[in-house]
C-alpha atoms as a PDB file:
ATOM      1  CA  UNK A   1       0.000   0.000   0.000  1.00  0.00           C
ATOM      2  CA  UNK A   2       1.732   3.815  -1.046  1.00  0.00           C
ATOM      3  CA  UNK A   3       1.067   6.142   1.587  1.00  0.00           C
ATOM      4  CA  UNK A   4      -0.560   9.118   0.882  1.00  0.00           C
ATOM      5  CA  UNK A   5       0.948  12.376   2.607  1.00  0.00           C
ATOM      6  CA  UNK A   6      -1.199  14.851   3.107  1.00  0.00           C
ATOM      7  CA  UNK A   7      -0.501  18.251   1.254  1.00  0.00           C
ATOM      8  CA  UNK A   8       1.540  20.436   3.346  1.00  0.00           C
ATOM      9  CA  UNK A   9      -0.718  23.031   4.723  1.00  0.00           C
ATOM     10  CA  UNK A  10      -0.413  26.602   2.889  1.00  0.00           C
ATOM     11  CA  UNK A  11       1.640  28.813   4.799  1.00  0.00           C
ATOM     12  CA  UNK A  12      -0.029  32.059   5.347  1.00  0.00           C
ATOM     13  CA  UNK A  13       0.202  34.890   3.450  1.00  0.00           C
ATOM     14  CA  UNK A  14       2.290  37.744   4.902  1.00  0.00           C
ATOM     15  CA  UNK A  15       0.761  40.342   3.630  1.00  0.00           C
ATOM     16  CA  UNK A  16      -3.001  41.558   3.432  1.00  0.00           C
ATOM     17  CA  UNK A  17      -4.919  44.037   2.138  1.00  0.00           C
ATOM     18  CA  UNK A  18      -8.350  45.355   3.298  1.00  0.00           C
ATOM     19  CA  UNK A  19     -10.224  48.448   1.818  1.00  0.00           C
ATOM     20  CA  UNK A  20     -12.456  50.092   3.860  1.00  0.00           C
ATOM     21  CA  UNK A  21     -15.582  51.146   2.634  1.00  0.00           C
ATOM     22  CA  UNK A  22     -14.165  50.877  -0.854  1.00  0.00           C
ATOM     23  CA  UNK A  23     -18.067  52.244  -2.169  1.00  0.00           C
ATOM     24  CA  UNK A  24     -16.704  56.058  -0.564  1.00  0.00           C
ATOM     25  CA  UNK A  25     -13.586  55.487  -2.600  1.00  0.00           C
ATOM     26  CA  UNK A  26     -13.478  59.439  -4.672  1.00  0.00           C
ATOM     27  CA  UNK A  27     -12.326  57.482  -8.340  1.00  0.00           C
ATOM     28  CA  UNK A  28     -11.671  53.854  -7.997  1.00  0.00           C
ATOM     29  CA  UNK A  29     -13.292  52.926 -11.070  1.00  0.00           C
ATOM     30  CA  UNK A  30     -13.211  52.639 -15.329  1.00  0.00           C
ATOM     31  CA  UNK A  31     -16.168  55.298 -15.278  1.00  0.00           C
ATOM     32  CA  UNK A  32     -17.433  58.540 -14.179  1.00  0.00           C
ATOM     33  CA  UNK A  33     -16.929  59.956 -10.560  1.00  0.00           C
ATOM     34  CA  UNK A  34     -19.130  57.951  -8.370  1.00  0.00           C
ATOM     35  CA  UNK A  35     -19.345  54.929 -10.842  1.00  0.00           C
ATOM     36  CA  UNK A  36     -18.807  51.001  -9.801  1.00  0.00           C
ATOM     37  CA  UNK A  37     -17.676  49.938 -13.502  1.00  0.00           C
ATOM     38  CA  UNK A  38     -14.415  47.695 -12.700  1.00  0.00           C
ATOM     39  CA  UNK A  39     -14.252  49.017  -9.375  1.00  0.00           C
ATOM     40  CA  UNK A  40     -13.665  45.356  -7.816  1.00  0.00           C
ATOM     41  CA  UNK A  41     -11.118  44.347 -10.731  1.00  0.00           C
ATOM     42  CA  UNK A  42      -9.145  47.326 -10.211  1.00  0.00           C
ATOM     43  CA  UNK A  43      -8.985  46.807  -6.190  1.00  0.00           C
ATOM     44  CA  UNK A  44      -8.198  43.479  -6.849  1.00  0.00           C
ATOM     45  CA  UNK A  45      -5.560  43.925  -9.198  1.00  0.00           C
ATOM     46  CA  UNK A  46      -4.131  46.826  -6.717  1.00  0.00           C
ATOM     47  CA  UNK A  47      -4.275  44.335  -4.065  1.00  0.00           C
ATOM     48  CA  UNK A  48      -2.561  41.256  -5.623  1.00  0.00           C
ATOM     49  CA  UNK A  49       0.334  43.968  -6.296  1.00  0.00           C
ATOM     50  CA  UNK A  50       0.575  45.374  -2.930  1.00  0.00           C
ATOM     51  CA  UNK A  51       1.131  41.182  -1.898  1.00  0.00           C
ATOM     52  CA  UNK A  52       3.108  40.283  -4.583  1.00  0.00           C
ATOM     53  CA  UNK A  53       5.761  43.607  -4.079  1.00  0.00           C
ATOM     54  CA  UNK A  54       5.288  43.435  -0.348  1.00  0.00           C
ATOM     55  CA  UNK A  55       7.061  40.006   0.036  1.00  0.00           C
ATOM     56  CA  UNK A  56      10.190  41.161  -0.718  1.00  0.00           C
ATOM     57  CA  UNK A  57      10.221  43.395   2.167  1.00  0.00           C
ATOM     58  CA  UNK A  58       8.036  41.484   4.814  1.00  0.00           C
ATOM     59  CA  UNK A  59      10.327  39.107   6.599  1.00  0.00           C
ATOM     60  CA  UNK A  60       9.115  35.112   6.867  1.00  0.00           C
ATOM     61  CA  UNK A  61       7.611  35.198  10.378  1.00  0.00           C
ATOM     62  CA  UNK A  62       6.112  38.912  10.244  1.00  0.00           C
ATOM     63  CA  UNK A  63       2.986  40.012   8.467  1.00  0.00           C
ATOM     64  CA  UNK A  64       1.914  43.485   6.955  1.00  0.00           C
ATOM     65  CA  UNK A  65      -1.921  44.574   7.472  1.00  0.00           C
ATOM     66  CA  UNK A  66      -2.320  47.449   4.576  1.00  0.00           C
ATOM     67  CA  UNK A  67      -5.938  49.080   5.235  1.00  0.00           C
ATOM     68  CA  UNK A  68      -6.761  51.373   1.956  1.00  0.00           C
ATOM     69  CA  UNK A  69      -8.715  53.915   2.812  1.00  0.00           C
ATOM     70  CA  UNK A  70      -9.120  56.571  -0.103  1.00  0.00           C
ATOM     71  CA  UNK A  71      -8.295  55.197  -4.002  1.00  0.00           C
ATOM     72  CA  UNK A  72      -8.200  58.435  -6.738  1.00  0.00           C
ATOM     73  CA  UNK A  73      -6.828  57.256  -9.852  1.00  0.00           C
ATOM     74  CA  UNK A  74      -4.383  58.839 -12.241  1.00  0.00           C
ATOM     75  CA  UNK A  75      -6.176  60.498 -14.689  1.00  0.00           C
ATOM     76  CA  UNK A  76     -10.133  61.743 -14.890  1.00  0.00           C
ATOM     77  CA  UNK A  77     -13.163  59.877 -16.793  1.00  0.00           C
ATOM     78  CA  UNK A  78     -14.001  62.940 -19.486  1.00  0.00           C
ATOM     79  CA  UNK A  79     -17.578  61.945 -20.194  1.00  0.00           C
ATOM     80  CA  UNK A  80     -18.450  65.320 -22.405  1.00  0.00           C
ATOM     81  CA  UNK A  81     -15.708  64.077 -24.834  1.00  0.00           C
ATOM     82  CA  UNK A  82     -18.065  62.048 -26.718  1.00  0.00           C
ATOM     83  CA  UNK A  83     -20.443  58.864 -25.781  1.00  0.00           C
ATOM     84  CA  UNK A  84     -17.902  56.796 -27.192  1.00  0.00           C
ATOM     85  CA  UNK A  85     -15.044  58.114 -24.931  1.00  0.00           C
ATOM     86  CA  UNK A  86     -17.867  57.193 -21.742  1.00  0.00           C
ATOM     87  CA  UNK A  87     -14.946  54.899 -20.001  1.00  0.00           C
ATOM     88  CA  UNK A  88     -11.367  56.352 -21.111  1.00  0.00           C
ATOM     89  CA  UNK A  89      -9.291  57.997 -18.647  1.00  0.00           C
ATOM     90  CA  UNK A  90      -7.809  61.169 -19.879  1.00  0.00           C
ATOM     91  CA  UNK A  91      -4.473  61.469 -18.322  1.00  0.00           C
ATOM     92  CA  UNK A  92      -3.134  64.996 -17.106  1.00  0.00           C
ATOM     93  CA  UNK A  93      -1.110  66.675 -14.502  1.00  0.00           C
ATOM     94  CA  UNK A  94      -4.291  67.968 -12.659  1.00  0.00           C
ATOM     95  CA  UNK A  95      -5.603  64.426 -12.081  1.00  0.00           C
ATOM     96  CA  UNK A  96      -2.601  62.840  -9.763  1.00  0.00           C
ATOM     97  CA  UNK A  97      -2.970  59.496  -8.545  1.00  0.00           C
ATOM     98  CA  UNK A  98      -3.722  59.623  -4.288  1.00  0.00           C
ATOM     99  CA  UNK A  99      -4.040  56.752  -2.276  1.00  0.00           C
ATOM    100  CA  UNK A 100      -4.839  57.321   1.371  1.00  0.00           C
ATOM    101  CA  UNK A 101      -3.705  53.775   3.787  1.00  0.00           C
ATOM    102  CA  UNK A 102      -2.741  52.397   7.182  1.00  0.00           C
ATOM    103  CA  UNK A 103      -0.647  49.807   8.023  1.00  0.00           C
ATOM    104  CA  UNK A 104       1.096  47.540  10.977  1.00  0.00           C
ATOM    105  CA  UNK A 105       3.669  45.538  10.711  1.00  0.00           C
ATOM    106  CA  UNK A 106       4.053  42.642  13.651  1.00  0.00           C
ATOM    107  CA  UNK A 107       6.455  40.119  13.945  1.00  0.00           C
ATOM    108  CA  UNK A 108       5.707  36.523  14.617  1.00  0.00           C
ATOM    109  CA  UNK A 109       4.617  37.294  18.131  1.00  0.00           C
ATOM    110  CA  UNK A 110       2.356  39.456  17.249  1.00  0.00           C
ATOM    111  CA  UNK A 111       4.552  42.951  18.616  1.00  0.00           C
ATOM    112  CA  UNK A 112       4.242  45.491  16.323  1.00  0.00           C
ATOM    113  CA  UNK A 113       7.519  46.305  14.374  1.00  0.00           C
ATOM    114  CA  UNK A 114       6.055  49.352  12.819  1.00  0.00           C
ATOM    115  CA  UNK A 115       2.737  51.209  11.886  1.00  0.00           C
ATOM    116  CA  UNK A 116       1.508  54.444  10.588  1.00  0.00           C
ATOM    117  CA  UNK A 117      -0.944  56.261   8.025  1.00  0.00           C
ATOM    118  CA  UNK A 118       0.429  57.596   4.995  1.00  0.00           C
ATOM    119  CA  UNK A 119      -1.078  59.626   2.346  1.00  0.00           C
ATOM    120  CA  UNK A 120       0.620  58.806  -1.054  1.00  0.00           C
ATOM    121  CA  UNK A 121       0.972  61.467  -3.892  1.00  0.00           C
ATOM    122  CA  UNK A 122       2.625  62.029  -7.143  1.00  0.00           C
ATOM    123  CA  UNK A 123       2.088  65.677  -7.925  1.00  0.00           C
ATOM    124  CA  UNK A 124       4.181  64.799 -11.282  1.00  0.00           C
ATOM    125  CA  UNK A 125       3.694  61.402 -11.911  1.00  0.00           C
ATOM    126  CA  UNK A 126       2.969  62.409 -15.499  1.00  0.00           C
ATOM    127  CA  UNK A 127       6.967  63.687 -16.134  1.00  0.00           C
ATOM    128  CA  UNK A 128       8.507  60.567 -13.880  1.00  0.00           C
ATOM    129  CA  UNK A 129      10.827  58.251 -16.144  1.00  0.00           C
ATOM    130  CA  UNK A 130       8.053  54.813 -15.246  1.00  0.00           C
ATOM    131  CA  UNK A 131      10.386  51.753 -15.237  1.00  0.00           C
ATOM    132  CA  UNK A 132       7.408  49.795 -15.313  1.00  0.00           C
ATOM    133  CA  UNK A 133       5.551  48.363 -18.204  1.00  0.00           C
ATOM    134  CA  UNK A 134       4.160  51.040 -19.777  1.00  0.00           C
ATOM    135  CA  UNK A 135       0.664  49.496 -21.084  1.00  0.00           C
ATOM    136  CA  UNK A 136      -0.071  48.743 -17.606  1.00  0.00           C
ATOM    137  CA  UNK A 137      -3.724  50.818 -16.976  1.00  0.00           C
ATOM    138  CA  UNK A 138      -2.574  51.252 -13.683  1.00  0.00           C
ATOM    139  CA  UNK A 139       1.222  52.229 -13.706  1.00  0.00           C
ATOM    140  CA  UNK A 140       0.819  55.146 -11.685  1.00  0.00           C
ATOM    141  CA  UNK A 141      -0.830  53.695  -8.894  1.00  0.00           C
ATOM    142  CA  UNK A 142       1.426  50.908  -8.626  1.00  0.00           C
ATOM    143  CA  UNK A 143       4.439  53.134  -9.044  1.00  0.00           C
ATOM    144  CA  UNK A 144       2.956  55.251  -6.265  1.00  0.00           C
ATOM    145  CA  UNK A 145       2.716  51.696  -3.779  1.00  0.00           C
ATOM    146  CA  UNK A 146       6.025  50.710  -5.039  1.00  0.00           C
ATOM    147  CA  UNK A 147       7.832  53.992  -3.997  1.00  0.00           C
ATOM    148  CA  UNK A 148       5.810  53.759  -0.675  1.00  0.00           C
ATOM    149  CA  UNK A 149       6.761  50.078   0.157  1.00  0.00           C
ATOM    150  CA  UNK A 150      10.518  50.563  -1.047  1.00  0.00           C
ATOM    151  CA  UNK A 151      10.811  54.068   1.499  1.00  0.00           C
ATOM    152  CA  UNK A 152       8.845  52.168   4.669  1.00  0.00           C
ATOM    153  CA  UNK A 153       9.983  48.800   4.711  1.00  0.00           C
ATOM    154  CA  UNK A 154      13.789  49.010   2.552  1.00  0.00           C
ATOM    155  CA  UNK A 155      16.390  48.099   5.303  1.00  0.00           C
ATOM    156  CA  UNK A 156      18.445  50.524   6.106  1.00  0.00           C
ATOM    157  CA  UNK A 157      21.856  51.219   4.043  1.00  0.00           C
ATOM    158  CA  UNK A 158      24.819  50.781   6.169  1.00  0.00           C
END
C-alpha cells in the first residue's frame, strides 16, 4: 500500500490588504466619478500587487496589514468628450494618482515592528521616467505603492 501524505498546509500569506468602505472610494473605477464599472477588478488587481511587491520586504515570520482607505486614480473619466469616450481615462497633470492607507507591521509574536498612516501622492507622476511596463492601466498607482513600500519597509543602508 503507497502512503498518501497529506498536502503540506499553505503557509499564510504575509501580507493583506483590506479596503475600507471601498463604495466612498473618490475614483476607484473605469467610469465617471461615483461609478462602480471595474471598481472590484481594479482593487483586486491593486491588491494582488501590494502582496506580490510586499514580500520582498516582509520578513518570513512577520505580516503586513495594509488598510486602503481613499483610491483616486491617475487620470479623470471625461464623459463630455463624446459617448464613445464614456470609459477612457484622460491622463493629465491635474488628475494625480492619491491613495490614502494604514498599516502595521508585527512580527511573529504578534509585537508590532512598525505602523503608521500615509497619504501617497505624485504631484508629477505624469513627467517621472516609469520603469514599469508602460501598457499597464494602472502604472501610476502601482508606481505610487512601489515607492511607498521601497521608502517604509527598505532596510536601512549601512
Amino acid at each position: 500500500m503507497i502512503g498518501v501524505r497529506a498536502a503540506d498546509p499553505k503557509p499564510a500569506p504575509r501580507t493583506e490588504v483590506i479596503f475600507s468602505e471601498p463604495e466612498k472610494f473618490s475614483d476607484a473605477a473605469d467610469g465617471q466619478r461615483g461609478s462602480e464599472y471595474g471598481r472590484d477588478a481594479i482593487l483586486d488587481e491593486l491588491r494582488q500587487h501590494i502582496v506580490r511587491k510586499a514580500n520582498s520586504y516582509v520578513a518570513e515570520g512577520q505580516h503586513l496589514t495594509v488598510t486602503i482607505t481613499e483610491v483616486d486614480l491617475a487620470g479623470e473619466v471625461e464623459p463630455w468628450r463624446s459617448p464613445q469616450a464614456h470609459d477612457v481615462r484622460i491622463i493629465k497633470d491635474i488628475y494625480s494618482p492619491r491613495i490614502d492607507l494604514s498599516y502595521k507591521l508585527v512580527d511573529a509574536k504578534g509585537a508590532v515592528v512598525k505602523e503608521g498612516k500615509r497619504e501617497l501622492r505624485d504631484l508629477t507622476y505624469t513627467m517621472n521616467l516609469h520603469t514599469t511596463d508602460r501598457s499597464d492601466r494602472r502604472l501610476y498607482e502601482k508606481e505610487l505603492l512601489d515607492n511607498w513600500l521601497r521608502t517604509e519597509f527598505a532596510p536601512a543602508k549601512k
